[in-house]
N, C-alpha and C. Protein backbone atom coordinates (compact mmCIF):
# COMPACT_ATOMS: atom_id res chain seq x y z
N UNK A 1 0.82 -1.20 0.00
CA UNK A 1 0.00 0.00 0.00
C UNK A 1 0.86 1.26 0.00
N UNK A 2 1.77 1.26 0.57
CA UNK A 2 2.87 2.17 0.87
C UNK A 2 3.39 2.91 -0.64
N UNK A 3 3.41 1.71 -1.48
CA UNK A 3 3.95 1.50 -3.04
C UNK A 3 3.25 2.86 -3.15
N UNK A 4 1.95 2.42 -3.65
CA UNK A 4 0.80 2.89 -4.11
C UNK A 4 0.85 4.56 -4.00
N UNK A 5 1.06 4.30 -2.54
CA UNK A 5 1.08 6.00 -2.05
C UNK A 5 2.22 6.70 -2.37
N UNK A 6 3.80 6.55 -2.84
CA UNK A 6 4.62 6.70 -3.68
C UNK A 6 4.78 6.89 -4.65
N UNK A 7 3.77 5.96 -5.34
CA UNK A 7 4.04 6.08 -7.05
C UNK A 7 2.92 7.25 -7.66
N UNK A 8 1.70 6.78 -6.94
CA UNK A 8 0.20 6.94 -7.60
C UNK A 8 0.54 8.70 -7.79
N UNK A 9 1.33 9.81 -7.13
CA UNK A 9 1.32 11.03 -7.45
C UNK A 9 1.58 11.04 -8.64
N UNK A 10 3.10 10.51 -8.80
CA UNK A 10 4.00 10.75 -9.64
C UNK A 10 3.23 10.26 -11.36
N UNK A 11 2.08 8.80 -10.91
CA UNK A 11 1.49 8.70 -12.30
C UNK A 11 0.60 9.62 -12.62
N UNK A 12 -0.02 9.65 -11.44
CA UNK A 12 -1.22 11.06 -11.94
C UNK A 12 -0.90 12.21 -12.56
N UNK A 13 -0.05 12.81 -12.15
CA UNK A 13 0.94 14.12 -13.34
C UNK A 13 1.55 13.84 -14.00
N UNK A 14 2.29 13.13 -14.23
CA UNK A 14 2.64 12.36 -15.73
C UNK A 14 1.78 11.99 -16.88
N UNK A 15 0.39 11.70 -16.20
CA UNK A 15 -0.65 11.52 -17.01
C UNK A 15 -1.18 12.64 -17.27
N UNK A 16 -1.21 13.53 -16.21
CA UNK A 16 -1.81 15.15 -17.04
C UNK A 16 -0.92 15.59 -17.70
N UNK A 17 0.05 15.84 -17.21
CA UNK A 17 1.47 16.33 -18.33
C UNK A 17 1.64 16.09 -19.85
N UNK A 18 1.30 14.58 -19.99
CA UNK A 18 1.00 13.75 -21.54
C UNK A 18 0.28 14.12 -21.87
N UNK A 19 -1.12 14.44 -21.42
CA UNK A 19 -2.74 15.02 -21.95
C UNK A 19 -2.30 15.97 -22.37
N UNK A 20 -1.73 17.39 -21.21
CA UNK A 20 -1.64 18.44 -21.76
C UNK A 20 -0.46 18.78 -23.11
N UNK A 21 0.25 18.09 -23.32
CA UNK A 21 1.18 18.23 -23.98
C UNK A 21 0.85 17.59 -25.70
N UNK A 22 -0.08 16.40 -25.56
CA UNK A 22 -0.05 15.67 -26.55
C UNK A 22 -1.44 16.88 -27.13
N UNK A 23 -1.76 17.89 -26.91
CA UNK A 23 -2.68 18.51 -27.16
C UNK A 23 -2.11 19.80 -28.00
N UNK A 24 -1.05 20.22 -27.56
CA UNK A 24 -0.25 21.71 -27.86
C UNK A 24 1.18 20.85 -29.06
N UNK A 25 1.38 19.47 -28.98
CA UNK A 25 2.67 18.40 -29.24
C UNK A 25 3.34 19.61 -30.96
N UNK A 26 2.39 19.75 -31.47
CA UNK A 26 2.81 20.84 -32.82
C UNK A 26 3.59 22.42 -32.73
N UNK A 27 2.90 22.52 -31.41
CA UNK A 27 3.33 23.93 -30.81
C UNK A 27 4.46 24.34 -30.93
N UNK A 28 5.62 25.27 -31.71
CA UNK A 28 6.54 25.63 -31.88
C UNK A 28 6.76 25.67 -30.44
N UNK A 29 6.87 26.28 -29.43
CA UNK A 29 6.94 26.80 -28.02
C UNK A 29 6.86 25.50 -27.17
N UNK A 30 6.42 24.26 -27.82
CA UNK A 30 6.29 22.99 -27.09
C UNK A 30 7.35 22.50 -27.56
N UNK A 31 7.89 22.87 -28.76
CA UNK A 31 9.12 21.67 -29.27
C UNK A 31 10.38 22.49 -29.31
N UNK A 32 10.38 24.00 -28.49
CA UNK A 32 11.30 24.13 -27.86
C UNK A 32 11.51 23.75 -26.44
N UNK A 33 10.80 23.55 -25.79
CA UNK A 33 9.91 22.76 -24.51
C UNK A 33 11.06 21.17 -24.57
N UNK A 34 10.88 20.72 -25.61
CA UNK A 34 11.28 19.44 -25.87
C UNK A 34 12.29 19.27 -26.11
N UNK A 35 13.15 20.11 -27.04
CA UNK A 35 14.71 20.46 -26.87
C UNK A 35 14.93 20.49 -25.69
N UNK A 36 14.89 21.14 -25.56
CA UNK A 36 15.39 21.96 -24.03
C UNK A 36 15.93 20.65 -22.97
N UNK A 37 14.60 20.51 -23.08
CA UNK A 37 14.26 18.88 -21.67
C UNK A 37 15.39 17.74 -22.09
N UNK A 38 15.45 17.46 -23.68
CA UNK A 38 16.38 16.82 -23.99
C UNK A 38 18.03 17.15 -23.77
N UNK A 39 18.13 17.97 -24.11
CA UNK A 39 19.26 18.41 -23.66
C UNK A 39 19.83 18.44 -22.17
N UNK A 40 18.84 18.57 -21.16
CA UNK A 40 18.95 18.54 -19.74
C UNK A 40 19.27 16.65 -19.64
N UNK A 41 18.32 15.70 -19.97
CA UNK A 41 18.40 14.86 -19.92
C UNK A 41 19.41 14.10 -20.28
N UNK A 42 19.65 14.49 -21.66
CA UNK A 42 21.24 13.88 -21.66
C UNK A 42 22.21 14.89 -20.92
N UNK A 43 22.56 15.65 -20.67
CA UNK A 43 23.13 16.41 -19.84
C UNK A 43 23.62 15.18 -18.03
N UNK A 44 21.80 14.70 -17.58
CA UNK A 44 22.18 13.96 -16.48
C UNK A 44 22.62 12.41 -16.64
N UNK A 45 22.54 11.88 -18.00
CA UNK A 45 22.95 10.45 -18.55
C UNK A 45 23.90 10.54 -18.44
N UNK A 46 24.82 12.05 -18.91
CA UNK A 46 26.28 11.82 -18.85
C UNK A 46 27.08 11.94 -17.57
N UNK A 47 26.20 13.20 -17.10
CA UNK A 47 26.94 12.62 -15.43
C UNK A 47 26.25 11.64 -14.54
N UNK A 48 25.69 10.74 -14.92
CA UNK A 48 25.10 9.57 -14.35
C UNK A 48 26.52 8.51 -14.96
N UNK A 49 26.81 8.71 -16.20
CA UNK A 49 27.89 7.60 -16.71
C UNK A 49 29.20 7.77 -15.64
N UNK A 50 29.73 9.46 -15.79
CA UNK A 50 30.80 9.89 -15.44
C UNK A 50 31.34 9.28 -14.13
N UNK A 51 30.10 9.42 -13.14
CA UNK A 51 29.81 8.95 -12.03
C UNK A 51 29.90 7.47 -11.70
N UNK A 52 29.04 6.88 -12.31
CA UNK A 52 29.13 5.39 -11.95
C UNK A 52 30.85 4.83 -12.53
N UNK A 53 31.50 5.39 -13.43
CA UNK A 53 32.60 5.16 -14.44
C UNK A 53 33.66 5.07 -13.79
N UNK A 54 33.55 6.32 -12.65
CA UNK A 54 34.52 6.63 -11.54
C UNK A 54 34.45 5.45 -10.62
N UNK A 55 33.22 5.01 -10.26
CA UNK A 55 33.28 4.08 -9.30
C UNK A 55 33.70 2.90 -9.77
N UNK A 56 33.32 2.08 -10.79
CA UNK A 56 33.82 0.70 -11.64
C UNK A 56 35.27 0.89 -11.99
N UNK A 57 35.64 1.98 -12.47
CA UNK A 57 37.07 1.82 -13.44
C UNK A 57 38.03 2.22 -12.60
N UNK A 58 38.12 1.59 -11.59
CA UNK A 58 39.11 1.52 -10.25
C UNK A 58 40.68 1.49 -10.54
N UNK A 59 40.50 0.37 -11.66
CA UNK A 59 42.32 -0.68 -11.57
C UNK A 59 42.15 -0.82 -13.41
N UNK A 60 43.26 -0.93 -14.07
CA UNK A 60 42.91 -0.70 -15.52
C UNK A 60 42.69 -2.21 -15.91
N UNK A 61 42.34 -3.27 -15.40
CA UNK A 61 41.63 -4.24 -15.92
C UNK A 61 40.27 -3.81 -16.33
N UNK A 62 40.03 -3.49 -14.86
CA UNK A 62 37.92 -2.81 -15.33
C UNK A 62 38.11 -1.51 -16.21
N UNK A 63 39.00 -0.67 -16.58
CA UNK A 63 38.64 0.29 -17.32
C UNK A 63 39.19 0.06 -19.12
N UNK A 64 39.75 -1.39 -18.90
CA UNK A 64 39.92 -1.71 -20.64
C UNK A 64 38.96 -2.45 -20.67
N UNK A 65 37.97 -3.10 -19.75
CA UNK A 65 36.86 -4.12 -19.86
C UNK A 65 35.74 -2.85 -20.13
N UNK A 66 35.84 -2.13 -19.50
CA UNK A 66 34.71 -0.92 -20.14
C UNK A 66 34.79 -0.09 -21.23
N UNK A 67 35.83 0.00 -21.87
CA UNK A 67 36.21 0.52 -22.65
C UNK A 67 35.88 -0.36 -23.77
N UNK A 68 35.94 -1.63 -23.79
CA UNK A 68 35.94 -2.84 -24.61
C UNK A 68 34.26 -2.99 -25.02
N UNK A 69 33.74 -2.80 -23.58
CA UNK A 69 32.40 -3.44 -23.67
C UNK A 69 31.98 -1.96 -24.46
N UNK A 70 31.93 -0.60 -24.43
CA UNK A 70 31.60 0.60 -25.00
C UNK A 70 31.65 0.27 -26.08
N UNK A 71 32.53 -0.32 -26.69
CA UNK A 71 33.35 0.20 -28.46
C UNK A 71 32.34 -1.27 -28.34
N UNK A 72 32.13 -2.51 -28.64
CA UNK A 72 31.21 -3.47 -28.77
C UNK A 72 29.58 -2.62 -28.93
N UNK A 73 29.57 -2.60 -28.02
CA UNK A 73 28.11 -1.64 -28.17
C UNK A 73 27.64 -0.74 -29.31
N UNK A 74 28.90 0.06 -29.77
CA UNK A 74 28.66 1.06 -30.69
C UNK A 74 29.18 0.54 -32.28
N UNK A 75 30.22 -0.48 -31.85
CA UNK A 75 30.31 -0.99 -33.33
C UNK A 75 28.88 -2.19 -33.28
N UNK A 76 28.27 -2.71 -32.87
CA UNK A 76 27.30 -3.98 -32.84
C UNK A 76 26.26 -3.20 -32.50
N UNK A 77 25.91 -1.91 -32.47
CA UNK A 77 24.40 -1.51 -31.87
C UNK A 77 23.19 -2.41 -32.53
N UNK A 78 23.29 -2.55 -33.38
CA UNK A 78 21.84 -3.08 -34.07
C UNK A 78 21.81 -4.78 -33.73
N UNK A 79 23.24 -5.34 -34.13
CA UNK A 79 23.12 -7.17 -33.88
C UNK A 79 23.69 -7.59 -32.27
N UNK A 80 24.16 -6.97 -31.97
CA UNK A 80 24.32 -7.50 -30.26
C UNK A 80 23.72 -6.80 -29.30
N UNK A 81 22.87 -7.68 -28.36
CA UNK A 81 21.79 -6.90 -27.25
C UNK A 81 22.88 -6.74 -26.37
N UNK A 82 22.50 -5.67 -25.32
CA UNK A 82 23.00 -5.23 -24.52
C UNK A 82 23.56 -6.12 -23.19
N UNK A 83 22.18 -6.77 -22.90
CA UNK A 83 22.44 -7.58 -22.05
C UNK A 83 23.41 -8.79 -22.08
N UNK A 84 23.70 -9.55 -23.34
CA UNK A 84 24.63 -10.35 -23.76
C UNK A 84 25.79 -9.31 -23.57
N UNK A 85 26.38 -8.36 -23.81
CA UNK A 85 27.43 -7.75 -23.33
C UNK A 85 27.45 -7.88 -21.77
N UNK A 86 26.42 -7.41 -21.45
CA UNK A 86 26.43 -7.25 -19.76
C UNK A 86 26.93 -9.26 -19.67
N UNK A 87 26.15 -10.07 -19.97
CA UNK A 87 26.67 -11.22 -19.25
C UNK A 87 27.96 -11.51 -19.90
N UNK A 88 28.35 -11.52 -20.76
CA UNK A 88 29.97 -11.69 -21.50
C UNK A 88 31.08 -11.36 -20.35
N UNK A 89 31.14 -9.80 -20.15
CA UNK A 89 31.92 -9.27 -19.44
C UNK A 89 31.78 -9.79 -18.12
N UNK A 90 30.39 -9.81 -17.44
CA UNK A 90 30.46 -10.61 -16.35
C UNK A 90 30.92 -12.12 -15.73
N UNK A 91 30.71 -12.69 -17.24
CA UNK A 91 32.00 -14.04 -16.86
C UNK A 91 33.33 -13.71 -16.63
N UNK A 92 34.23 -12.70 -17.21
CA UNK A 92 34.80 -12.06 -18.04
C UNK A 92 35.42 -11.95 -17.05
N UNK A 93 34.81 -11.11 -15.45
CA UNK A 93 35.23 -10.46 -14.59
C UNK A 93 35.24 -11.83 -13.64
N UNK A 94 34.34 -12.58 -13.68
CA UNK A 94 34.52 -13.74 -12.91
C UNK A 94 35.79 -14.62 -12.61
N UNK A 95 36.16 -14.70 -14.07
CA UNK A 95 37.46 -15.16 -14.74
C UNK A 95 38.62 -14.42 -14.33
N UNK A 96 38.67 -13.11 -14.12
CA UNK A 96 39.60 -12.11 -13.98
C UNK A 96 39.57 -12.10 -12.40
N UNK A 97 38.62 -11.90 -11.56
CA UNK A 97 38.81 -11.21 -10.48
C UNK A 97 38.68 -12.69 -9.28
């Protein structure tokens, strides 16, 4: 119940937010609205990476294993899922550490 009382705000304005937005969505003034937000957003992806990057890439085993698993990702975006990287490396580290 606790959940409920946590989440249920956060859906309810999200759901007006979408209404109101998917209504104005053409609005020059909305799709600078949308830039904007994007730009903030990746803005916190990257210091969300920077951050966690600092914490994993301790000793340069884990920071050529991340470096490895990055460049995989971006040369294979379309034929290798993500998660098969995630378990690869995690044997990877099993093996290593």
């Amino acid at each position: 119940m606790a959940t409920v009382a946590v989440v249920l705000p956060s859906l309810l304005l999200m759901g007006i937010v979408i209404t109101v937005l998917n209504r104005f969505y053409e609005s020059p003034h909305v799709a600078k609205i949308r830039h904007a937000v994007q730009g903030g957003v990746l803005a916190l992806i990257v210091l969300a990476i920077l951050s966690i990057g600092q914490a994993v890439a301790t000793n340069i085993i884990t920071l050529i294993m991340t470096i490895a698993a990055f460049a995989l990702l971006i040369t294979f975006k379309q034929k290798l899922h993500p998660i098969l990287i995630i378990f690869i490396f995690g044997l990877i580290g099993v093996l290593l550490f």
